[in-house]
Protein backbone atom coordinates (compact mmCIF):
# COMPACT_ATOMS: atom_id res chain seq x y z
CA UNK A 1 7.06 -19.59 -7.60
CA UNK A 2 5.50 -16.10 -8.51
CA UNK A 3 8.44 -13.13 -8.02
CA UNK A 4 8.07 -11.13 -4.33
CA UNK A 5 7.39 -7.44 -5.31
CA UNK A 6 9.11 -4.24 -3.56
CA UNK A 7 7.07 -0.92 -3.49
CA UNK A 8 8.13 2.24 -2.49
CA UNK A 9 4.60 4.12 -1.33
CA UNK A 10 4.50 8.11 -1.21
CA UNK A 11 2.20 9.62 0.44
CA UNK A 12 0.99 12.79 -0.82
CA UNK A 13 0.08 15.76 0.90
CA UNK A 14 -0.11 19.06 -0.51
CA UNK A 15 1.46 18.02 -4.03
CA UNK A 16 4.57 16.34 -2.29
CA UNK A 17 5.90 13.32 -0.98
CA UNK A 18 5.64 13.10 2.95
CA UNK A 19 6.66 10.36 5.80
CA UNK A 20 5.66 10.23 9.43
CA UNK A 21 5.97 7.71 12.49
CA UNK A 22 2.33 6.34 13.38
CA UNK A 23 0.84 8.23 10.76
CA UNK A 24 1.69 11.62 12.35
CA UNK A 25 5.13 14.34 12.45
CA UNK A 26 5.08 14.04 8.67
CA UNK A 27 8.02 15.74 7.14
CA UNK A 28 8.55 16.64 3.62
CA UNK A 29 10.52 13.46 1.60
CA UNK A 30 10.18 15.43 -1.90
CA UNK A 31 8.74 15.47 -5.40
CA UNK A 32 6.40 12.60 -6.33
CA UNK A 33 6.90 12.42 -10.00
CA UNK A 34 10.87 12.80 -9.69
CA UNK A 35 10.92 10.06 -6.93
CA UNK A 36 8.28 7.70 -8.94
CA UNK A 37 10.71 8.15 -12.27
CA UNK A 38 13.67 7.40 -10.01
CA UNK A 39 12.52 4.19 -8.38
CA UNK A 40 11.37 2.83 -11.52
CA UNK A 41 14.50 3.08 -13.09
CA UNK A 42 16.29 2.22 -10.36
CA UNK A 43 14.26 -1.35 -9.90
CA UNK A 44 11.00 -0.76 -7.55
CA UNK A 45 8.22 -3.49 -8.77
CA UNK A 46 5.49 -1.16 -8.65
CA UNK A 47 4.83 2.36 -6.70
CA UNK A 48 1.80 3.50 -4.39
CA UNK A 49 0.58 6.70 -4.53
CA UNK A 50 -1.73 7.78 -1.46
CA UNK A 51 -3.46 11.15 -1.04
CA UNK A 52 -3.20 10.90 2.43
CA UNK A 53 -5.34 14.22 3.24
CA UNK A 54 -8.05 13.60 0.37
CA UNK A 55 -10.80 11.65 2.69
CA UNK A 56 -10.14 13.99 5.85
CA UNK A 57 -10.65 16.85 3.19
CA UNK A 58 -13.28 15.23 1.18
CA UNK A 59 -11.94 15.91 -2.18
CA UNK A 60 -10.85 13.29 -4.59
CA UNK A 61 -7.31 12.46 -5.36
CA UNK A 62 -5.15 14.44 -7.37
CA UNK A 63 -5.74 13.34 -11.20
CA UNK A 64 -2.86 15.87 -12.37
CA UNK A 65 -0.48 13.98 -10.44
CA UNK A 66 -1.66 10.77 -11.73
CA UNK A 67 -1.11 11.65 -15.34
CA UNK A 68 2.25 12.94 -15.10
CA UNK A 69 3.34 10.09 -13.24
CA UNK A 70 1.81 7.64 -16.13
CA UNK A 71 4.49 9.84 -18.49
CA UNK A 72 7.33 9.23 -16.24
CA UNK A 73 6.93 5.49 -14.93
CA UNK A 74 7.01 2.03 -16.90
CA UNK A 75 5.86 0.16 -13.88
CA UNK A 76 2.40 -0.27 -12.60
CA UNK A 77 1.28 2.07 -9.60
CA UNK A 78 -1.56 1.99 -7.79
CA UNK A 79 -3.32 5.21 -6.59
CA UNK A 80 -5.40 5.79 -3.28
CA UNK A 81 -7.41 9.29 -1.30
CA UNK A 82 -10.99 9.87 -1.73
CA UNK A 83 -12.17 7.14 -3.80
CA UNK A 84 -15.47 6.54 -3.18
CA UNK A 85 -17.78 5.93 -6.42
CA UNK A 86 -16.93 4.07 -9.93
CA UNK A 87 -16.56 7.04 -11.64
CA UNK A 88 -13.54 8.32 -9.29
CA UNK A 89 -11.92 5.30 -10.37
CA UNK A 90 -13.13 5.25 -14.15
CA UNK A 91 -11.06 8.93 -14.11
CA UNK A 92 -8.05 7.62 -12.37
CA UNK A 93 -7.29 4.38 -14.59
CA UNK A 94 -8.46 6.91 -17.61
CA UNK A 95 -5.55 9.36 -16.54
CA UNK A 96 -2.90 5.89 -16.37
CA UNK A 97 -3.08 4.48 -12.89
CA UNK A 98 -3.02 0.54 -13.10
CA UNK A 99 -4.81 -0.01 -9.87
CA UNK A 100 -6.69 1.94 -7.40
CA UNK A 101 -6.90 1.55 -3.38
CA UNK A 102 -9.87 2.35 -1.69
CA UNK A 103 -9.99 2.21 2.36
CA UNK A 104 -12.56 4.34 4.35
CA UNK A 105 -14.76 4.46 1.46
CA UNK A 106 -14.89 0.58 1.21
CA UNK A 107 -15.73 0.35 4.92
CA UNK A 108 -18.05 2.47 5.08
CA UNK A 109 -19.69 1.09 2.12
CA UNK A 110 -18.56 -2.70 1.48
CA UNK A 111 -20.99 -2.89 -1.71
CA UNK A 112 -18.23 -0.18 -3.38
CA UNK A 113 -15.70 -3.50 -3.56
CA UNK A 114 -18.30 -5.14 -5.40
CA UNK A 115 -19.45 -2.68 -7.64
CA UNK A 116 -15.56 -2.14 -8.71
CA UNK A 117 -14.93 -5.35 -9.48
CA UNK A 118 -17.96 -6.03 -11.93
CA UNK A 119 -16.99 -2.58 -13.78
CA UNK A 120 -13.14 -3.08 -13.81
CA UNK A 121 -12.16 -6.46 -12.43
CA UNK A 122 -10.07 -8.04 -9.61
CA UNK A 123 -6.94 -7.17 -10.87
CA UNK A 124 -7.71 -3.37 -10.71
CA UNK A 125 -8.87 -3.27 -7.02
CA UNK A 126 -6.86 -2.95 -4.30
CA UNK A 127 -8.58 -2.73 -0.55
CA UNK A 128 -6.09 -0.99 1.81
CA UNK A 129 -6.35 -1.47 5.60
CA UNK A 130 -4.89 0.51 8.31
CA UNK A 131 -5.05 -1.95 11.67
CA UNK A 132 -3.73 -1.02 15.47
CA UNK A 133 -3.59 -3.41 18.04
CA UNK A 134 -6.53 -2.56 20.89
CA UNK A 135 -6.57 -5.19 23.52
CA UNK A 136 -5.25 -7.36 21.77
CA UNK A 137 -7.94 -7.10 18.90
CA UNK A 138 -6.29 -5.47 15.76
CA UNK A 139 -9.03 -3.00 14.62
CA UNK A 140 -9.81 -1.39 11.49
CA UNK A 141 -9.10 2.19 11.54
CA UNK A 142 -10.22 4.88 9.00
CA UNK A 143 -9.20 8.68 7.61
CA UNK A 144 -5.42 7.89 7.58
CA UNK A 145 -5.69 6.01 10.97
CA UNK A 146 -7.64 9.02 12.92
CA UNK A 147 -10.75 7.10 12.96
CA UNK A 148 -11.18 3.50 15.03
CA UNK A 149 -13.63 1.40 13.67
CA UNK A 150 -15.92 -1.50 15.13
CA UNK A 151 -14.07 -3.68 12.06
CA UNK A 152 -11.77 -6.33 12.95
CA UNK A 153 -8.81 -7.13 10.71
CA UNK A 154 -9.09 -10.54 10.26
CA UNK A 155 -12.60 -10.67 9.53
CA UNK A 156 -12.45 -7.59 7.37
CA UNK A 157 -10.03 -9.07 5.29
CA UNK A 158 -12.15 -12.40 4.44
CA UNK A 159 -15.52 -10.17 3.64
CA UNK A 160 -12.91 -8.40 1.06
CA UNK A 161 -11.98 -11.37 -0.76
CA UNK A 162 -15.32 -12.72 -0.38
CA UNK A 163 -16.43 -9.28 -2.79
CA UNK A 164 -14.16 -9.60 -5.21
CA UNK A 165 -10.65 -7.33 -4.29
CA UNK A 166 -7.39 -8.37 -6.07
CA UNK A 167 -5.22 -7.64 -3.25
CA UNK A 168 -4.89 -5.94 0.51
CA UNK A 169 -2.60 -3.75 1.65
CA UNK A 170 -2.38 -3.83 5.29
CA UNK A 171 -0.65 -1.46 7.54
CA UNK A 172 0.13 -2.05 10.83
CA UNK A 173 -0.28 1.50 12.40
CA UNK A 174 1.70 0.35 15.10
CA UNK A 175 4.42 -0.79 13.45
CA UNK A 176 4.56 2.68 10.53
CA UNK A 177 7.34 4.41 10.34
CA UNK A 178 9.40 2.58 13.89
CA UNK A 179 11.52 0.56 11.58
CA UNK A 180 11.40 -1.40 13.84
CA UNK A 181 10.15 -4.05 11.21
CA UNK A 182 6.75 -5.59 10.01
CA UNK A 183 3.93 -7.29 11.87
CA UNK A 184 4.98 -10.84 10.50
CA UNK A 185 2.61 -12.50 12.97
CA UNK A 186 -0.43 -10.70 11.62
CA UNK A 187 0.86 -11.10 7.94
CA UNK A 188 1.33 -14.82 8.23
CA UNK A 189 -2.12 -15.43 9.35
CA UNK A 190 -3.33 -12.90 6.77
CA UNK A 191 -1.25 -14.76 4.18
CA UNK A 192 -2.37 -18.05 5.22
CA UNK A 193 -6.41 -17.54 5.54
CA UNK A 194 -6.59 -15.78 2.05
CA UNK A 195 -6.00 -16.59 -1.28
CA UNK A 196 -5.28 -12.92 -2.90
CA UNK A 197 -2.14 -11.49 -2.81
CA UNK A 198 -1.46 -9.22 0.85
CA UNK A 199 1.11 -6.67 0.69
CA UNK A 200 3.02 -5.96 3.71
CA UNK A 201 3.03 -2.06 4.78
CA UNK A 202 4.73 -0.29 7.89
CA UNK A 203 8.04 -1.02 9.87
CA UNK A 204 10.73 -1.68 7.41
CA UNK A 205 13.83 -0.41 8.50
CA UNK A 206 16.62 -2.24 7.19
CA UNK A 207 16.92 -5.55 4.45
CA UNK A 208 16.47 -8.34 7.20
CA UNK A 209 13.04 -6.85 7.64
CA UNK A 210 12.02 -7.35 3.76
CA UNK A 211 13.69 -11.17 4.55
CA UNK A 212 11.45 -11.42 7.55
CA UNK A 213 8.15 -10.42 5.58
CA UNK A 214 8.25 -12.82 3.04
CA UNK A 215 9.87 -15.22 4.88
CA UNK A 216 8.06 -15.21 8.71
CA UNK A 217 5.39 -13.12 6.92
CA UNK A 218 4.82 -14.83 4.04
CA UNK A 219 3.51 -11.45 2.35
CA UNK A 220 3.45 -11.23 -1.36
CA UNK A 221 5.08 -8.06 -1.31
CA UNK A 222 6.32 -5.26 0.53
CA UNK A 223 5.65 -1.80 0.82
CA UNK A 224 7.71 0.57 2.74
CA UNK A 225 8.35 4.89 2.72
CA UNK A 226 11.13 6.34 4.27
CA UNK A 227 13.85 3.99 3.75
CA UNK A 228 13.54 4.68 -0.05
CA UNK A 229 12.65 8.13 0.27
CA UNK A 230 16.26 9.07 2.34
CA UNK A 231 18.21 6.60 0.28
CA UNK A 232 18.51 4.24 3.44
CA UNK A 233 18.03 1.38 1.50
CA UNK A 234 19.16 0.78 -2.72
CA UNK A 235 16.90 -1.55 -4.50
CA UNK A 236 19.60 -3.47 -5.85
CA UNK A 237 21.07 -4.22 -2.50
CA UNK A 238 18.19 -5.46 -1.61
CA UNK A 239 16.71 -7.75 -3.89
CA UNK A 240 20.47 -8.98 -3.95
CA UNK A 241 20.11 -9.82 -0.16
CA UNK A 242 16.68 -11.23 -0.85
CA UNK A 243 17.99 -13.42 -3.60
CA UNK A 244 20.27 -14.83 -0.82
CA UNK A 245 18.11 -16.10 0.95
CA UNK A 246 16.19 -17.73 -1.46
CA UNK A 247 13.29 -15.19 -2.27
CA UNK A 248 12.30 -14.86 -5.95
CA UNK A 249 12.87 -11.60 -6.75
CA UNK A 250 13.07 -9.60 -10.52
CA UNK A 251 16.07 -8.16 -10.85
């Protein structure tokens, strides 16, 4: 059985590391490149960086960042924020990202996941999605959640695979930053209907919820923010409370 990953994501605003609840109140959680260097060596699977102002501000993502992250970290990070061509990328895995994430730009222009995939392949594309529940309809939402989308979730999600992505990050919008823990019901049927890897973003708030996502969720991994961030949560306490209950983790 493939090893569950844990990922601290920072969002990025302004050259530092911020957290919200529902993607709004951010508040300043501190230096990227010190936090990436700390949660590698302290046992994080991989790291997420995501300009979360780039699309709203149309400019790309911050390549500076990216390279002195590359010089800090031995574990692979992804990198998201106004991605929107093959060259943004080509610069991005150039400066030592393993992985981008595109969201609004792949919605807006589905042909993008395709055109990734034949340049760089599967295993360096990573298709974000940012979902709230509306009438009981989880929809697609865009520009770090401020824009709702016609898109449904579920449907999205197959038309991804179907182009080629590696992996999806979803985010329940409802669920960010509550800790009040994941959208398991969403992620299982996620998790069941695909065959790529879906990593489980927005909620976590204390160890059972990690349990819960692999277990009730059946994500591949987990993503989560402010618990790391504020030292709520040690990575070795958690994988060993994950190993407990019979989740392959790397220790």
């Amino acid at each position: 059985m493939l090893t569950k990953r844990i990922i601290p994501c920072l969002d990025i605003k302004d050259g530092r590391t911020v957290k919200g609840v529902n993607f709004v109140a951010l508040r300043d959680a501190g230096d990227p490149v010190e936090l990436a260097e700390i949660y590698a060596r302290e046992g994080a699977d991989e790291l997420v960086f995501l300009d979360i102002s780039a699309t709203e501000e149309k400019r790309k993502t911050l390549v500076k960042l990216v390279r002195d992250v590359a010089a800090k970290v031995n574990i692979p990070f992804t990198v998201g924020g106004g991605i929107s061509s093959v060259n943004d990328v080509d610069v991005l895995l150039q400066n030592g990202a393993d992985k981008v994430s595109i969201n609004s730009s792949a919605v807006k222009n589905p042909d993008l996941i395709d055109n990734l995939v034949a340049k760089f392949g599967s295993q360096c594309i990573v298709v974000a999605i940012d979902a709230k529940k509306i009438r009981d309809v989880w929809k697609v939402h865009l520009v770090g959640g401020k824009v709702p989308t016609e898109f449904e979730l579920f449907s999205w999600a197959k038309e991804v695979e179907e182009r080629g992505a590696g992996e999806i990050l979803f985010t329940s919008m409802d669920h960010d930053g509550t800790k009040n823990g994941f959208a398991n019901k969403a992620l299982n049927r996620l998790s069941t209907e695909r065959n790529i890897p879906i990593i489980a973003s927005g909620g976590a708030g204390n160890t059972s919820h990690f349990v819960d996502a692999f277990i009730k969720g059946k994500a591949d991994a987990a993503l989560a923010a402010s618990v790391f961030h504020f030292k709520e949560i040690r990575f070795v306490e958690l994988k060993g409370i994950l190993r407990q209950n019979g989740i392959p983790v790397r220790l």
